[in-house]
N, C-alpha and C. Protein backbone atom coordinates (compact mmCIF):
# COMPACT_ATOMS: atom_id res chain seq x y z
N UNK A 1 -33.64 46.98 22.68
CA UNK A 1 -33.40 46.19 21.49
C UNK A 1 -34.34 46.68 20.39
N UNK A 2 -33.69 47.17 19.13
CA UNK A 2 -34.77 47.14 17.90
C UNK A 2 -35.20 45.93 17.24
N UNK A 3 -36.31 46.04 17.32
CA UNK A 3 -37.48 44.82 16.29
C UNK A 3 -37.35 45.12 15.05
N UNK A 4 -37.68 44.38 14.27
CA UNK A 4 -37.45 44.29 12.47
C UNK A 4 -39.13 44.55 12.30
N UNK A 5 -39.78 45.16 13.39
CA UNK A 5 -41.19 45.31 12.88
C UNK A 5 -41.51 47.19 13.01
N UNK A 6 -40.23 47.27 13.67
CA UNK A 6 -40.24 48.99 14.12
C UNK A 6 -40.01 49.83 12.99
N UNK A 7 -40.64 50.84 13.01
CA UNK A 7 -39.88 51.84 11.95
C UNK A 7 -38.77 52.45 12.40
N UNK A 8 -38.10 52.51 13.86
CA UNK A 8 -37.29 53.11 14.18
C UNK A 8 -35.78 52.12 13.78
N UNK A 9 -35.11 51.77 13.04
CA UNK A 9 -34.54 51.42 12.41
C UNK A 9 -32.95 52.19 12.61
N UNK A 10 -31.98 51.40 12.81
CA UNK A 10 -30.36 51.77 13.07
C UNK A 10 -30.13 51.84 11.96
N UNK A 11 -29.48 53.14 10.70
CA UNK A 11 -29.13 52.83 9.64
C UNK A 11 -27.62 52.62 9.71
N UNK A 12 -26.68 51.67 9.24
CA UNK A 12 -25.30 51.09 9.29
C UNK A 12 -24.66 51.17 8.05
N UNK A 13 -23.20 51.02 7.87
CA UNK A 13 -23.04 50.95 7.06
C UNK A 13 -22.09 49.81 6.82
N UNK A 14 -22.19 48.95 6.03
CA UNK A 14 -21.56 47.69 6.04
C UNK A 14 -20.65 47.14 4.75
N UNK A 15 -19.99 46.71 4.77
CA UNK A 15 -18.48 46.12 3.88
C UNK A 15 -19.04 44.60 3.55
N UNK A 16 -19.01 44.05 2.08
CA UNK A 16 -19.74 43.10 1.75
C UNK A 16 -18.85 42.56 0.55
N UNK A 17 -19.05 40.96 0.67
CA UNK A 17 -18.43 40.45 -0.63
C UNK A 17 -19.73 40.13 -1.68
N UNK A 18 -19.70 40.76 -3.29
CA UNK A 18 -20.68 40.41 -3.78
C UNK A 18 -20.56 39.44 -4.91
N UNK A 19 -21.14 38.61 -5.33
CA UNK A 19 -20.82 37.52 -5.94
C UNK A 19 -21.36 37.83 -7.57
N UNK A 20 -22.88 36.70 -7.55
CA UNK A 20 -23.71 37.15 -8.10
C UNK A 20 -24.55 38.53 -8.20
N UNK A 21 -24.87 38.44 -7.18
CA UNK A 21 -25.34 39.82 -6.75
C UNK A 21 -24.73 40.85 -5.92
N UNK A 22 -25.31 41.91 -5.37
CA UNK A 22 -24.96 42.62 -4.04
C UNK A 22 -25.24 42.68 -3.25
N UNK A 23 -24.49 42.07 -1.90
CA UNK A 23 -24.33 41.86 -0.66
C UNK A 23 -25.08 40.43 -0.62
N UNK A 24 -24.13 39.56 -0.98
CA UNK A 24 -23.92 38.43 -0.80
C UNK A 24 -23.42 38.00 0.05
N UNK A 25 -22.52 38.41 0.89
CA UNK A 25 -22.14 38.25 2.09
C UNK A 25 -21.77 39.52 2.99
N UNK A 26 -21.92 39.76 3.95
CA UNK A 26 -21.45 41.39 4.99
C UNK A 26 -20.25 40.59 5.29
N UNK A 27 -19.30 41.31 5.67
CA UNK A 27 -18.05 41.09 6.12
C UNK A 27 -17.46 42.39 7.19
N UNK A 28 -18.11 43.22 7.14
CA UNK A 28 -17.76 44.09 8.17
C UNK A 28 -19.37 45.17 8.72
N UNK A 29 -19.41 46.25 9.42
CA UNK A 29 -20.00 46.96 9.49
C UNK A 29 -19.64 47.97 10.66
N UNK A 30 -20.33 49.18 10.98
CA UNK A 30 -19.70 50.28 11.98
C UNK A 30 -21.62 50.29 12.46
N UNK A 31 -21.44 50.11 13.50
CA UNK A 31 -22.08 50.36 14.56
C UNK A 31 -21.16 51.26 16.10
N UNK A 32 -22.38 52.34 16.34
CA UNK A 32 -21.66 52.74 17.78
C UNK A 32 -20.32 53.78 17.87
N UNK A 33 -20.44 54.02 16.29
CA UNK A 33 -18.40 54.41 16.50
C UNK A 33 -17.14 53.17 16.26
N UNK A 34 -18.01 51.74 16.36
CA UNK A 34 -16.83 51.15 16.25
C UNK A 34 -17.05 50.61 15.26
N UNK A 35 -15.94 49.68 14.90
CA UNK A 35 -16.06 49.07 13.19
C UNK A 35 -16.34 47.27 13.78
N UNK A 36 -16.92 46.48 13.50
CA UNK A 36 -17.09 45.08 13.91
C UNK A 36 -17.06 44.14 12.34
N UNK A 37 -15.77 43.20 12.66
CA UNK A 37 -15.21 42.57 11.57
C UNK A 37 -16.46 40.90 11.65
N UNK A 38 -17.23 40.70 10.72
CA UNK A 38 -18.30 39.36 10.88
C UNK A 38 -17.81 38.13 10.70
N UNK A 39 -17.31 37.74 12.12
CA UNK A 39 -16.60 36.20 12.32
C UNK A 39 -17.46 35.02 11.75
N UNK A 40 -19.12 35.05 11.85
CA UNK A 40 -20.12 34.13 11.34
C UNK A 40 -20.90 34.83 10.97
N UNK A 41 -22.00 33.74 9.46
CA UNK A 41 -22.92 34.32 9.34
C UNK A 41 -23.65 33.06 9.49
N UNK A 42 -24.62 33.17 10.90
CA UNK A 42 -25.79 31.77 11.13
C UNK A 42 -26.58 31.50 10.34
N UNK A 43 -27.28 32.79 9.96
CA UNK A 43 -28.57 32.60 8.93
C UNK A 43 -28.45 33.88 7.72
N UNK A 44 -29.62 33.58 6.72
CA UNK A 44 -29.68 34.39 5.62
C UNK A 44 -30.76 33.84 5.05
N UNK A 45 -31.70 34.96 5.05
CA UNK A 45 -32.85 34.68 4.13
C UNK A 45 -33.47 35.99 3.35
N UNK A 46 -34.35 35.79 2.08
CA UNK A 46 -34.84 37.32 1.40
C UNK A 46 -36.62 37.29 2.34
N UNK A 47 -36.51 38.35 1.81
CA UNK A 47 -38.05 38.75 2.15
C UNK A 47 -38.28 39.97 0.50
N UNK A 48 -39.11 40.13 0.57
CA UNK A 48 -39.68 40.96 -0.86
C UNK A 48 -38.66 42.06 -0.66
N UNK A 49 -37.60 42.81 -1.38
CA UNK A 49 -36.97 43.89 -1.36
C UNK A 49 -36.21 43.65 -0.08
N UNK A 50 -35.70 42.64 0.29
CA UNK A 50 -34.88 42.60 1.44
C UNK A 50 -33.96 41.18 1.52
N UNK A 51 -32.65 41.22 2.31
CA UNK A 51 -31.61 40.38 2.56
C UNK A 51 -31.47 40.56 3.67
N UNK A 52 -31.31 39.51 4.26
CA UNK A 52 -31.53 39.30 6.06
C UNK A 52 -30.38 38.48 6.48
N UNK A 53 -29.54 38.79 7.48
CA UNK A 53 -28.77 38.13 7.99
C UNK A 53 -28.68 38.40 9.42
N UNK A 54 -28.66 37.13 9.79
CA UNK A 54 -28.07 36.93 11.35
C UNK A 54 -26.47 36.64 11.45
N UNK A 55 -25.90 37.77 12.01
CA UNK A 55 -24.51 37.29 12.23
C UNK A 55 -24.05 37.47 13.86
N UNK A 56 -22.64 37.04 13.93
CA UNK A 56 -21.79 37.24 14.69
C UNK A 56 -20.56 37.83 14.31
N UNK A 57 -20.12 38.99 15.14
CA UNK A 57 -19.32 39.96 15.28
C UNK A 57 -18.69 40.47 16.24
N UNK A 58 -17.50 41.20 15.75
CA UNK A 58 -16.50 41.25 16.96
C UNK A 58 -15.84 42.58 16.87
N UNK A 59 -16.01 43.45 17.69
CA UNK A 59 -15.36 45.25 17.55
C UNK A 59 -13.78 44.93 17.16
N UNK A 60 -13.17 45.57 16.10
CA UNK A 60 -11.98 45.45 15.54
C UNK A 60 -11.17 45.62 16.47
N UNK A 61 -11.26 46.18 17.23
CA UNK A 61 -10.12 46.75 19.00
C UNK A 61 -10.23 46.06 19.64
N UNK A 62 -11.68 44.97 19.95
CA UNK A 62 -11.55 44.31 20.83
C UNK A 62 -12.23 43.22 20.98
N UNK A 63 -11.26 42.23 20.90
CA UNK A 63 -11.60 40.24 20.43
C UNK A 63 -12.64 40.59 21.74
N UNK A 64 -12.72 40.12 22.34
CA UNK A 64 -13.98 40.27 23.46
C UNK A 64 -15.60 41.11 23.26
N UNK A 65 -15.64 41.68 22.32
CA UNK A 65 -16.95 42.39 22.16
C UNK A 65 -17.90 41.74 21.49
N UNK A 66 -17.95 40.64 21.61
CA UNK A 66 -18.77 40.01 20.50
C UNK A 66 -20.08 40.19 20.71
N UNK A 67 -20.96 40.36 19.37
CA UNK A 67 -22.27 40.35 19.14
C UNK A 67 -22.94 39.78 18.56
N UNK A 68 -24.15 39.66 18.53
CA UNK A 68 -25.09 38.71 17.47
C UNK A 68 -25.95 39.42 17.25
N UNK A 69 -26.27 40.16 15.90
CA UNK A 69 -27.06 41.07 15.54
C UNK A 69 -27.78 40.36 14.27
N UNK A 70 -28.97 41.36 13.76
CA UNK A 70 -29.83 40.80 12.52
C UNK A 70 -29.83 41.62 11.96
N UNK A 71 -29.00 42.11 10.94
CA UNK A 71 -29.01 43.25 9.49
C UNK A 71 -29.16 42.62 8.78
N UNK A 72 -29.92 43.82 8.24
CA UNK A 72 -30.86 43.66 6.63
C UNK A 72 -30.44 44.48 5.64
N UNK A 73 -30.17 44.44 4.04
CA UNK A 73 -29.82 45.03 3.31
C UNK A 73 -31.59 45.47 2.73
N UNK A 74 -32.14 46.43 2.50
CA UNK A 74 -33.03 47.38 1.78
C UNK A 74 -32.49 47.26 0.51
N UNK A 75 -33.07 46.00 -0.97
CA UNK A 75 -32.72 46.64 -2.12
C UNK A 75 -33.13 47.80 -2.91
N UNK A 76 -34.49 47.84 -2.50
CA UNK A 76 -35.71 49.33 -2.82
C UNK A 76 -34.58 50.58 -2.78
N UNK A 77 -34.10 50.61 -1.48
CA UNK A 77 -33.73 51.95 -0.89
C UNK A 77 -32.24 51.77 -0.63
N UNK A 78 -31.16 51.28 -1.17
CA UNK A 78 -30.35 50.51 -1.41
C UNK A 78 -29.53 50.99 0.07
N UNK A 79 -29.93 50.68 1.12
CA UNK A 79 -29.77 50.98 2.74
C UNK A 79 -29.60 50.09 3.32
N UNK A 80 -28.69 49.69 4.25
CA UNK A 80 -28.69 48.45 5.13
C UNK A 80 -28.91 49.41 6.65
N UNK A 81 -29.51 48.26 7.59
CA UNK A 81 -29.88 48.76 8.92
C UNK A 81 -29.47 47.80 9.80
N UNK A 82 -29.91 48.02 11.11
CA UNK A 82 -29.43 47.34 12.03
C UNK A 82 -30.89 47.07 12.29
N UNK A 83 -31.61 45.45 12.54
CA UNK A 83 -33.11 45.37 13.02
C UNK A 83 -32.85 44.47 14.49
N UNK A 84 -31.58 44.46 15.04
CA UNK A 84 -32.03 43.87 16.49
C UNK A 84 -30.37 43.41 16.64
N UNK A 85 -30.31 43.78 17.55
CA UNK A 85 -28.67 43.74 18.33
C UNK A 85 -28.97 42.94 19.45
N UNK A 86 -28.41 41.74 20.10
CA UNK A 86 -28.46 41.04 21.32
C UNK A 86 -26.84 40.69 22.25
């Protein structure tokens, strides 16, 4: 599992609805080769140069893959990552 304290960091790339700002909400992302469509988002909070979300997700091929991961959008480095997959 990656920690949000590691530098070793999953970089992702993720599909987002933006409102006010950008990435106001994730709505998709590709991890692994596969694409995972974000059925929930539990939490969301900033940190200095950062947007944090805890979601739940599901591999587009297959209703059964579900995950609960914590991506973060990087506004500095305008990068989203993966900081912990469970």
């Amino acid at each position: 599992m990656l920690d949000s304290s590691s530098r070793h960091h999953q970089y992702i790339r993720v599909s987002c609805r933006s409102g006010r700002s950008y990435a106001d909400r994730p709505i998709s992302f590709g991890l692994d080769g596969e694409r995972y469509d974000i059925d929930n988002v539990e939490s969301e909070w900033l940190e200095p140069g950062e947007k944090h979300f805890i979601v739940v997700a599901t591999a587009a091929n297959d209703a059964e893959s579900e995950k609960r991961c914590h991506i973060c959008y990087d506004t500095r480095e305008d990068l989203w990552r993966l900081c912990e997959k469970q």
